[in-house]
Protein backbone atom coordinates (compact mmCIF):
# COMPACT_ATOMS: atom_id res chain seq x y z
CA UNK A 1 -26.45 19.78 -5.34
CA UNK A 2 -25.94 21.46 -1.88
CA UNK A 3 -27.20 20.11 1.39
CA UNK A 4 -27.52 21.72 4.99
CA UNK A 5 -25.40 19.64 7.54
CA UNK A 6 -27.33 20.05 11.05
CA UNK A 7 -23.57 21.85 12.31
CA UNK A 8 -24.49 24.19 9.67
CA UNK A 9 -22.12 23.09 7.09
CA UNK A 10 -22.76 22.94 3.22
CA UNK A 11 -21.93 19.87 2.01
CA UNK A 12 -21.43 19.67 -1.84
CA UNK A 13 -22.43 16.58 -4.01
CA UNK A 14 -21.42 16.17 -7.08
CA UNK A 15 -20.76 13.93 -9.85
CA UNK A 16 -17.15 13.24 -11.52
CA UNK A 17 -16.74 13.96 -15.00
CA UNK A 18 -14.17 11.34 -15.49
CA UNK A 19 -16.77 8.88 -17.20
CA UNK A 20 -17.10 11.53 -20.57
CA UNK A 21 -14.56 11.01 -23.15
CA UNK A 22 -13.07 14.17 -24.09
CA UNK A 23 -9.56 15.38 -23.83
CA UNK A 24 -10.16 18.75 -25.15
CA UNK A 25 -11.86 22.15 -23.83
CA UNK A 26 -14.27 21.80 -27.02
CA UNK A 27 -14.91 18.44 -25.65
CA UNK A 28 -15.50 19.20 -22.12
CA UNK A 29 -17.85 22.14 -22.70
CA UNK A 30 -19.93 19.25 -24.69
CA UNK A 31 -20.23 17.54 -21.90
CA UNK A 32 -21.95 19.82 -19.78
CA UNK A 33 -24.66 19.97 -22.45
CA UNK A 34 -24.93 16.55 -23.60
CA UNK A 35 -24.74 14.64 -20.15
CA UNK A 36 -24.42 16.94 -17.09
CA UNK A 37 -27.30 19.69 -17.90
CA UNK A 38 -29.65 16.65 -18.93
CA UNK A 39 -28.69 15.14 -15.15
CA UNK A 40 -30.02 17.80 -13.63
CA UNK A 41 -32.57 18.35 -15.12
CA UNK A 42 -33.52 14.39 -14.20
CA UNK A 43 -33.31 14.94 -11.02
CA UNK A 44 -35.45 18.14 -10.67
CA UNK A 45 -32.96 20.59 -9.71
CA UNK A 46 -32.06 23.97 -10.57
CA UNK A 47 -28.18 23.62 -9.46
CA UNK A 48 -26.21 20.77 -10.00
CA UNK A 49 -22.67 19.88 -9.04
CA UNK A 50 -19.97 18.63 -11.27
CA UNK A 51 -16.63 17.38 -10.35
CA UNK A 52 -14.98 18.03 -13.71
CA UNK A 53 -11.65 15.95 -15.21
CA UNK A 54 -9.75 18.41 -17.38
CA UNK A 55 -6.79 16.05 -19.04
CA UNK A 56 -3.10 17.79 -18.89
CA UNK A 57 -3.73 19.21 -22.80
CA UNK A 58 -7.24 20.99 -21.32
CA UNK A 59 -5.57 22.38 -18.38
CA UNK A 60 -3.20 23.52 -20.45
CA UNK A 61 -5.40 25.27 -22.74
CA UNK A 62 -7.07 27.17 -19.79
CA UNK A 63 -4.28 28.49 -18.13
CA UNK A 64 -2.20 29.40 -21.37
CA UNK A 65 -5.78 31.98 -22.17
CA UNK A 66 -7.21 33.23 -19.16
CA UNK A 67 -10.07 34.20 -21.02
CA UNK A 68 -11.22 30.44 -21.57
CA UNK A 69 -11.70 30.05 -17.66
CA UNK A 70 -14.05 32.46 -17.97
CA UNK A 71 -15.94 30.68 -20.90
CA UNK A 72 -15.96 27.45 -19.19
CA UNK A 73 -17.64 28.75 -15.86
CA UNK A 74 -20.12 30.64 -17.69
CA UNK A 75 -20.85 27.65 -19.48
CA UNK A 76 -21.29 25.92 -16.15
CA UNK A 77 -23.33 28.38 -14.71
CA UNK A 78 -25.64 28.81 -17.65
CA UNK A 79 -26.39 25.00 -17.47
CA UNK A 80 -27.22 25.12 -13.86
CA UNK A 81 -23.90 23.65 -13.00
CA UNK A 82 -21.33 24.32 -10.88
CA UNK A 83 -17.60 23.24 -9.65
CA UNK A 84 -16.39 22.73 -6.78
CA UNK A 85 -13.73 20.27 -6.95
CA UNK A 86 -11.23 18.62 -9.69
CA UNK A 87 -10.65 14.72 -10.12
CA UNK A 88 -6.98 15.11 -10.98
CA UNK A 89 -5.83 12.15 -10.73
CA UNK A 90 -5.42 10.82 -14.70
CA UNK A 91 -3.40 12.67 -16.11
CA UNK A 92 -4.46 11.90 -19.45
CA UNK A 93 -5.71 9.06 -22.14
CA UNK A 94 -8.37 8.12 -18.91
CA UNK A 95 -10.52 6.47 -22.31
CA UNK A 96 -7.82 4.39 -24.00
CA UNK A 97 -8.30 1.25 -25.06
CA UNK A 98 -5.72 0.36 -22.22
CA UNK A 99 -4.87 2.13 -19.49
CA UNK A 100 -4.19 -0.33 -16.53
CA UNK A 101 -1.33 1.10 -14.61
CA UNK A 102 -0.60 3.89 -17.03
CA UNK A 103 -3.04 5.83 -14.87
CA UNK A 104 -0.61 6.13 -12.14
CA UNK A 105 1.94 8.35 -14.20
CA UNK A 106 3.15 10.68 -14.32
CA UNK A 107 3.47 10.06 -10.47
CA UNK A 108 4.74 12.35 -7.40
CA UNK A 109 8.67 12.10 -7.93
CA UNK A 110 7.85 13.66 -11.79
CA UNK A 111 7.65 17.53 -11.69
CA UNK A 112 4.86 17.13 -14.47
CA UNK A 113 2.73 15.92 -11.65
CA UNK A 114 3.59 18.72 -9.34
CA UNK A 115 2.96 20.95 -12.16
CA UNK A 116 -0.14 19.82 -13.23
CA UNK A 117 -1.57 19.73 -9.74
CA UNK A 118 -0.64 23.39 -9.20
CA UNK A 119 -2.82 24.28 -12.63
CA UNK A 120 -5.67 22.94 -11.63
CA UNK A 121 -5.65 24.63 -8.54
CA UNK A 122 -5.70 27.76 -10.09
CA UNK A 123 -8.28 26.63 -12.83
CA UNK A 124 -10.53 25.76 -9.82
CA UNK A 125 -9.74 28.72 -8.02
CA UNK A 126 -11.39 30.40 -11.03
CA UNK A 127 -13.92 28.70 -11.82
CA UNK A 128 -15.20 28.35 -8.13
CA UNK A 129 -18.83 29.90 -6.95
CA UNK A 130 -18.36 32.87 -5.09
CA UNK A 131 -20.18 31.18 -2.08
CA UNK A 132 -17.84 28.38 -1.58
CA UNK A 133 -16.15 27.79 0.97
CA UNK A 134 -13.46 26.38 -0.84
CA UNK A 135 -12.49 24.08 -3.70
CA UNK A 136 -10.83 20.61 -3.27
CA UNK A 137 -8.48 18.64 -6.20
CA UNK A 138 -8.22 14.96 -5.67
CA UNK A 139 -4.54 12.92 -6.87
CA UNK A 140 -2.86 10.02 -6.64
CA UNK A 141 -1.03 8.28 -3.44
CA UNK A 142 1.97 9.08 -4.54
CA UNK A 143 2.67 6.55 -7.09
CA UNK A 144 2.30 2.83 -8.18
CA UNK A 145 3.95 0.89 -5.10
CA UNK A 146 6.92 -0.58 -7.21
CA UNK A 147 9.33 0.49 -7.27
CA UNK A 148 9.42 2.75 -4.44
CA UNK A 149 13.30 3.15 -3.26
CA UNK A 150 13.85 5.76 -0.16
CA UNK A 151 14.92 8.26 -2.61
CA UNK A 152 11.56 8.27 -4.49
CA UNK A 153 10.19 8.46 -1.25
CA UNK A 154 12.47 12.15 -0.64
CA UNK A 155 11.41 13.29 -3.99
CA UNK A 156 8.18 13.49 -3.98
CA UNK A 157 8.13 14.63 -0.13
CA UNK A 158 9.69 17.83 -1.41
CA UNK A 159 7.20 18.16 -4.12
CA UNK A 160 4.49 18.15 -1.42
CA UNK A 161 6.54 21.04 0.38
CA UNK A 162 6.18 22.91 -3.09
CA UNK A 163 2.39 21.70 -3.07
CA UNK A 164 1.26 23.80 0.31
CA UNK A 165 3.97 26.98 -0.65
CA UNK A 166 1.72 26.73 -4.04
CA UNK A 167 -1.03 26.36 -2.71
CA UNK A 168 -0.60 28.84 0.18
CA UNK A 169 0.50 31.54 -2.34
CA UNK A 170 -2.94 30.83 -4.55
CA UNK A 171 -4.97 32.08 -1.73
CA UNK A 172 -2.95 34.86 -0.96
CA UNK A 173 -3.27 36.20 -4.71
CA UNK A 174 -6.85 34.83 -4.89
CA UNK A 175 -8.70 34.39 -1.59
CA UNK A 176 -9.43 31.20 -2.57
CA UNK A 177 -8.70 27.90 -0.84
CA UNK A 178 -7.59 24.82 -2.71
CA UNK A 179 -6.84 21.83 -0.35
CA UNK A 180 -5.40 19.09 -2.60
CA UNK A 181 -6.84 15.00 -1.36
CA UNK A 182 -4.39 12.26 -2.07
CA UNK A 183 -6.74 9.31 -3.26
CA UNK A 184 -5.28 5.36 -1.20
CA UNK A 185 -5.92 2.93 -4.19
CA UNK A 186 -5.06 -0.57 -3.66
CA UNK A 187 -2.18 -1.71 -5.33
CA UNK A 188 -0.44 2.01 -4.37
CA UNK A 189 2.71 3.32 -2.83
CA UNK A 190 -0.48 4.28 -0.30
CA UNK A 191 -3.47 1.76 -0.58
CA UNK A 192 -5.22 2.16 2.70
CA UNK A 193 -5.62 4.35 5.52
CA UNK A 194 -2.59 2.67 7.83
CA UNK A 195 -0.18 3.64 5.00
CA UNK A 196 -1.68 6.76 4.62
CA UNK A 197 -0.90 7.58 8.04
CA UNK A 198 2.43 6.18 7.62
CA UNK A 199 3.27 7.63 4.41
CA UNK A 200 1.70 11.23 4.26
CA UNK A 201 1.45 11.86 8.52
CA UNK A 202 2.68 15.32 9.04
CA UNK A 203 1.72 17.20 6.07
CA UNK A 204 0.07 20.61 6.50
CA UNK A 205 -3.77 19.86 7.07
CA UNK A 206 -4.61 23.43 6.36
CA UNK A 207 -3.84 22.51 2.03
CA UNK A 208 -2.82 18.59 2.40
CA UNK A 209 -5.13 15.94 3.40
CA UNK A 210 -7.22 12.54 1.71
CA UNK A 211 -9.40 11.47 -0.88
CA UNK A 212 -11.40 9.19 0.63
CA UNK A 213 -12.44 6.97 -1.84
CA UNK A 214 -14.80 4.26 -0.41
CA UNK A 215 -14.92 1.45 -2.75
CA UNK A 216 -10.97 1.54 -2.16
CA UNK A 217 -11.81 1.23 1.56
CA UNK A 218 -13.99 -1.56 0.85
CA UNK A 219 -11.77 -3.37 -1.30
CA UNK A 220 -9.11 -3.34 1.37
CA UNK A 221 -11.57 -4.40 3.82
CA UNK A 222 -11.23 -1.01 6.12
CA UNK A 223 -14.18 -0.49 8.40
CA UNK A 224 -15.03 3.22 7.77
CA UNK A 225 -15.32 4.16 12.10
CA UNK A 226 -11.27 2.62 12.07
CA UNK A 227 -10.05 4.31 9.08
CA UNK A 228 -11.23 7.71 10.02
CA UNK A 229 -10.15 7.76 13.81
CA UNK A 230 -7.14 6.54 12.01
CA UNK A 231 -6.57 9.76 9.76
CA UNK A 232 -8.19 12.03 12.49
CA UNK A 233 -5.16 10.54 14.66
CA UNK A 234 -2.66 11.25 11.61
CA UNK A 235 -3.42 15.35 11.28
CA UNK A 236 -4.80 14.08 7.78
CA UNK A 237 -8.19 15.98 7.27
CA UNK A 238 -11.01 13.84 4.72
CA UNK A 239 -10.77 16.73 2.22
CA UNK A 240 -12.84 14.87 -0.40
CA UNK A 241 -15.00 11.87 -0.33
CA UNK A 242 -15.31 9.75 -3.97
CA UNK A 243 -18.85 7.48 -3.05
CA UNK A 244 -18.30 4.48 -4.65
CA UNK A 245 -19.14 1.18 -4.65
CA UNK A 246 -16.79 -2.34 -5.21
CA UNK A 247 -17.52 -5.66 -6.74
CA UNK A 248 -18.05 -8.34 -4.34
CA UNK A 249 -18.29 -12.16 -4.50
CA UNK A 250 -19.25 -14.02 -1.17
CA UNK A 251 -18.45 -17.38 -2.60
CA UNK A 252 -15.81 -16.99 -5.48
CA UNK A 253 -15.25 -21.06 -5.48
CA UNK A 254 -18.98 -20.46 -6.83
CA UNK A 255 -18.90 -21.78 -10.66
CA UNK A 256 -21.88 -19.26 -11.17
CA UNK A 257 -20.00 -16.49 -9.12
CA UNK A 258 -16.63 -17.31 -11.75
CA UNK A 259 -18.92 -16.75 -14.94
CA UNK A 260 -20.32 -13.88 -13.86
CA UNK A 261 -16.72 -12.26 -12.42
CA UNK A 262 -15.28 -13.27 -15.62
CA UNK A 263 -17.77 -10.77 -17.44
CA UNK A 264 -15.94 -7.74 -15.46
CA UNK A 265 -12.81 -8.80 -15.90
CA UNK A 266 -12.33 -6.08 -18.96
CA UNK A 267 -9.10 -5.33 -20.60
CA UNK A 268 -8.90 -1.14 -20.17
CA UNK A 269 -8.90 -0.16 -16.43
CA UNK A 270 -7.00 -2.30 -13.69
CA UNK A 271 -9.29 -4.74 -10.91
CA UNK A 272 -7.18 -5.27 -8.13
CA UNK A 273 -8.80 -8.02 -5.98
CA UNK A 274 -8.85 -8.50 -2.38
CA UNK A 275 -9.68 -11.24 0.12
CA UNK A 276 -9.33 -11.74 3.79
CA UNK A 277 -8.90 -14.93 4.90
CA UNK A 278 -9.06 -14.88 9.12
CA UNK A 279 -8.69 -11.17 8.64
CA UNK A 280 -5.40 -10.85 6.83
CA UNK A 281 -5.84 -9.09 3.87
CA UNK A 282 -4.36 -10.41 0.81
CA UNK A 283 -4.57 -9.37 -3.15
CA UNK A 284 -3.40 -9.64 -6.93
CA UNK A 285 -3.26 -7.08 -9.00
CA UNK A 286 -5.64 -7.24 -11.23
CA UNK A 287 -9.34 -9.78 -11.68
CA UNK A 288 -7.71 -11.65 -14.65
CA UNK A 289 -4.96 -12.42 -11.79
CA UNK A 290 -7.86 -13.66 -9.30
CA UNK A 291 -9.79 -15.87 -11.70
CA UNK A 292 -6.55 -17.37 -13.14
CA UNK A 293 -5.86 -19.13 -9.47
CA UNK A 294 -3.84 -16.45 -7.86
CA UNK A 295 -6.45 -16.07 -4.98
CA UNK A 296 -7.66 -17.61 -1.61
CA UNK A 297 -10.93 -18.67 -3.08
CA UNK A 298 -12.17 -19.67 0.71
CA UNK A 299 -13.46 -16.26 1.47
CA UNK A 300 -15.21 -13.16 -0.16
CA UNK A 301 -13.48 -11.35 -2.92
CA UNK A 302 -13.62 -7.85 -3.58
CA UNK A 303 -12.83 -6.16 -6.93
CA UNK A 304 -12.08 -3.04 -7.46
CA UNK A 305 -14.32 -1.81 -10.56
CA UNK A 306 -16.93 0.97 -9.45
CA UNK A 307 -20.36 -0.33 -9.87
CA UNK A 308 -23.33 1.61 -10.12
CA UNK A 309 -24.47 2.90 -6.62
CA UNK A 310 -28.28 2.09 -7.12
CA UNK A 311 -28.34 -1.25 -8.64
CA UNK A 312 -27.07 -4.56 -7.88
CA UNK A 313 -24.87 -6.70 -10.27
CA UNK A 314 -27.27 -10.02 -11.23
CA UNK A 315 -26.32 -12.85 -8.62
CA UNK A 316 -24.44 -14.46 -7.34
CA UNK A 317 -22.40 -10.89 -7.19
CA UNK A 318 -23.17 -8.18 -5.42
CA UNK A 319 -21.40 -4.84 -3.99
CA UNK A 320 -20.37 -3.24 -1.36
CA UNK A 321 -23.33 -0.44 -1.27
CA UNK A 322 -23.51 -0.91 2.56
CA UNK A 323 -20.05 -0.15 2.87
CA UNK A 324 -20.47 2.50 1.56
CA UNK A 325 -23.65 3.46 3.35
CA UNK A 326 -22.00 2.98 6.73
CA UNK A 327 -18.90 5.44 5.70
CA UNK A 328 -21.41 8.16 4.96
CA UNK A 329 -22.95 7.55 8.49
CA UNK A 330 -19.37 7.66 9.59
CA UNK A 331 -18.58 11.38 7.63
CA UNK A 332 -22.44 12.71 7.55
CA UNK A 333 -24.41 11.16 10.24
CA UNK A 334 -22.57 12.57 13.73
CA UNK A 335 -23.06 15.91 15.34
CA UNK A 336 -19.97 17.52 13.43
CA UNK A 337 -19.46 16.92 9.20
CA UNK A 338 -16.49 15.06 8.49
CA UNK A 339 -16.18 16.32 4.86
CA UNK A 340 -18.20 18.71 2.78
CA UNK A 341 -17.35 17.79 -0.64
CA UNK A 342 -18.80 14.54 -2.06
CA UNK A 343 -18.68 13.16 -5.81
CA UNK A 344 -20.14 10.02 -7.27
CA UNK A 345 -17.39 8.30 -9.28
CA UNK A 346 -18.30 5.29 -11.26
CA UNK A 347 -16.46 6.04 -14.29
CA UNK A 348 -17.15 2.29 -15.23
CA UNK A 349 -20.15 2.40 -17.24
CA UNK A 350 -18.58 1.85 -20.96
CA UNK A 351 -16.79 -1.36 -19.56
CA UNK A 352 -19.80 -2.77 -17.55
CA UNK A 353 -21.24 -6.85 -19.09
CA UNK A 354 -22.87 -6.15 -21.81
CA UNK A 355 -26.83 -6.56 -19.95
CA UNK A 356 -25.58 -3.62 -18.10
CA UNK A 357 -24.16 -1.08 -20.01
CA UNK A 358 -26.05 1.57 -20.98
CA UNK A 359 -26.45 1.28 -25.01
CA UNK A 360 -26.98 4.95 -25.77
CA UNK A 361 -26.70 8.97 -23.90
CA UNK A 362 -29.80 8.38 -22.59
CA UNK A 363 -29.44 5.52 -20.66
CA UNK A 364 -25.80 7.19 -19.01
CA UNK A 365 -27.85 10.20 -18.18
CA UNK A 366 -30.67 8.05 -16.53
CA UNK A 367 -28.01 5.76 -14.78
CA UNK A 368 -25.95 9.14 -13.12
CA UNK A 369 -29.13 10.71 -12.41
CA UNK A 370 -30.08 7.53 -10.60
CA UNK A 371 -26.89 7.24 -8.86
CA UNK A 372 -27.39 10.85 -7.68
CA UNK A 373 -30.99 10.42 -6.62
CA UNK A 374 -29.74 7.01 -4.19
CA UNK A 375 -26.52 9.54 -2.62
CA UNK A 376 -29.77 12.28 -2.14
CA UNK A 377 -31.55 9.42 -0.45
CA UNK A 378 -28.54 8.49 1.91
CA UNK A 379 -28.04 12.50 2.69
CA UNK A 380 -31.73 12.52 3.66
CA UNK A 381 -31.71 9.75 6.20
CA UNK A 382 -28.87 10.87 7.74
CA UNK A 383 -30.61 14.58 8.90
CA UNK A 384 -29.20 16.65 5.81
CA UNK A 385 -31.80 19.41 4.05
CA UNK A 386 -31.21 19.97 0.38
CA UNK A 387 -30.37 23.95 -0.56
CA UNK A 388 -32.56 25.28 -2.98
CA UNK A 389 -30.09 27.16 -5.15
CA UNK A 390 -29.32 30.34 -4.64
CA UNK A 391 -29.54 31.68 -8.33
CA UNK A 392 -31.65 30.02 -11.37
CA UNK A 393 -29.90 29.12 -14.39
CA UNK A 394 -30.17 32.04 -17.09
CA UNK A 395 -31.41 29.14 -19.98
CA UNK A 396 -31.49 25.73 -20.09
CA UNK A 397 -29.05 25.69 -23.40
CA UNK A 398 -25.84 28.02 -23.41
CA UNK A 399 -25.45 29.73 -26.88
């Protein structure tokens, strides 16, 4: 979906394609007609957006044929869909039955990384809508924060000085922009907005900047304002914004707020936990950590495991929707737009408790549709006019 920004900016939302299974173009293409095309049509639109997740092995598949790019966006376009920006930050196996802190390699001192950051700028570059503005990719913060010796540090500096020449050189040859967002994730070489500052400060804001994503800002305890006057002082442009929402627990002494963390505390993605005792920010790496002991207990804990944007957790739990809420007032809600690319990433849903997980396609379409529809909702109270699209889709199935 496009909105109208009172400066006159289009701001993109989309959602992230991350939460399919499929590791394969046949697989991908799927998607769009089992789960993204019925989305849209939920939600009563003729154009949707998508941020798509093409695995290394689909990346590679696109760029080796040239002609396949050209499948995929008519696919997309046929469907009522359309891409403006790449979650490539798993690199591949996102849906194994472990991943934990797999999902962090290959990270930026591996030249696969550089690599496969370059390719999907070019797949995007391809499969972007004539009318946009430009594309964004979203990646890592660098890498897992141990180990992290100065010479990592020097490696994968230079790789971001191949980044921009790459990226520079794609819209020369293209006319396309690509600006590539490194994501802070708690637990990171780069898990909040002070090390991102610290870390990335001086890169080339014109193809370099952050992935805001704001249930990692939550989890850290960031207040939005701070973090972006922080990055604003640091050159570092928001080039993409992932709205999501943490796991909270005001009272995790609670017995009742215990059972009902324990229920999250899955065994495929990592939770890294946060509290902040007297404002000091502490953590363990992942919920199993938390519930085991390893945690101030005095004060509120916040988990890192996207929850669905438009519905609460059953008490005593809740999350950290307002946080979220108050970071798109931050971006969206000022005379000027922050960022113009948005996408809804709760690639959770398959690991939620069991009374919350969708049982069947239908109920992940209606929960993404619904998590769209509540993002709409925020864009609307904060001044923004939805586009009507600009072209119809041809049919509602592709042959």
């Amino acid at each position: 979906m496009r909105f109208l920004h009172p400066d006159g900016t289009t701001v993109h939302l989309a959602y992230c394609s991350n939460v399919h299974q499929a590791e394969d173009l046949d697989g991908v293409i799927g998607q769009l007609a089992s789960y993204a095309e019925p989305v849209r049509q939920r939600l009563g639109v003729d154009r949707l957006g998508i941020g798509l997740w093409l695995a290394r092995d689909v990346v590679t598949a696109l760029t080796d044929r040239p002609d396949t790019i050209g499948h995929l966006r008519r696919e997309l376009t046929a469907r009522g869909l359309e891409t403006v920006t790449l979650n490539a930050f798993p690199y591949g196996g996102f849906h194994r039955e472990v991943v934990k802190r797999d999902v962090y390699l290959p990270d930026w001192t591996d030249p696969a990384r550089l690599r496969y950051t370059i390719d999907c700028a070019r797949v995007l570059a391809a499969l972007l809508p004539d009318d946009a503005r430009r594309g964004s990719v979203s990646t890592l913060p660098l890498a897992w924060r141990t180990p992290w010796p100065t010479p990592a540090h020097d490696t994968a500096r230079h790789a971001l000085d191949q980044l921009t020449a790459e990226l520079a050189e794609l819209e020369r040859k293209t006319g396309r922009a690509v600006r590539v967002g490194f994501e802070p994730e708690p637990g990171c070489v780069v898990e909040n907005t002070v090390q991102a500052a610290q870390q990335l400060g001086g890169l080339d804001p014109e193809r370099l900047g952050i992935c805001l994503d704001t249930c990692h800002l939550a989890v850290q305890f960031e207040e939005p304002a701070d973090a972006l006057r922080r990055l604003a002082d640091a050159g570092l442009p928001i080039v993409k914004v992932q709205a999501s929402s943490a796991l909270q627990a005001d009272d995790p002494a609670d017995p009742a707020a215990r059972r009902a963390l324990t229920r999250f505390a899955e065994p495929r993605f990592l939770h890294q936990t946060r509290s902040a005792p007297h404002g000091v920010v502490t953590g363990v790496d992942d919920l199993p950590d938390a519930l085991a002991g390893r945690l101030d207990d005095t004060s509120a804990w916040r988990v890192h495991f996207h929850a669905p944007l438009h519905a609460e957790p059953e008490p005593p739990l809740r999350t950290t929707t307002g946080e979220l809420a108050s970071a798109l007032r931050e971006l969206l809600g000022g005379p000027d737009a922050v960022c113009d690319h948005v996408e809804v990433e709760t690639y959770t849903w398959s690991v939620l408790p069991a009374r919350q997980r969708p049982t069947d396609r239908e109920g992940l379409v209606d929960g993404l549709a619904a998590e769209l529809a509540w993002t709409r909702d925020q864009f609307t109270a904060l001044g923004l006019t939805q586009h009507t699209a600009h072209r119809t889709p041809r049919k509602e199935t592709a042959p």
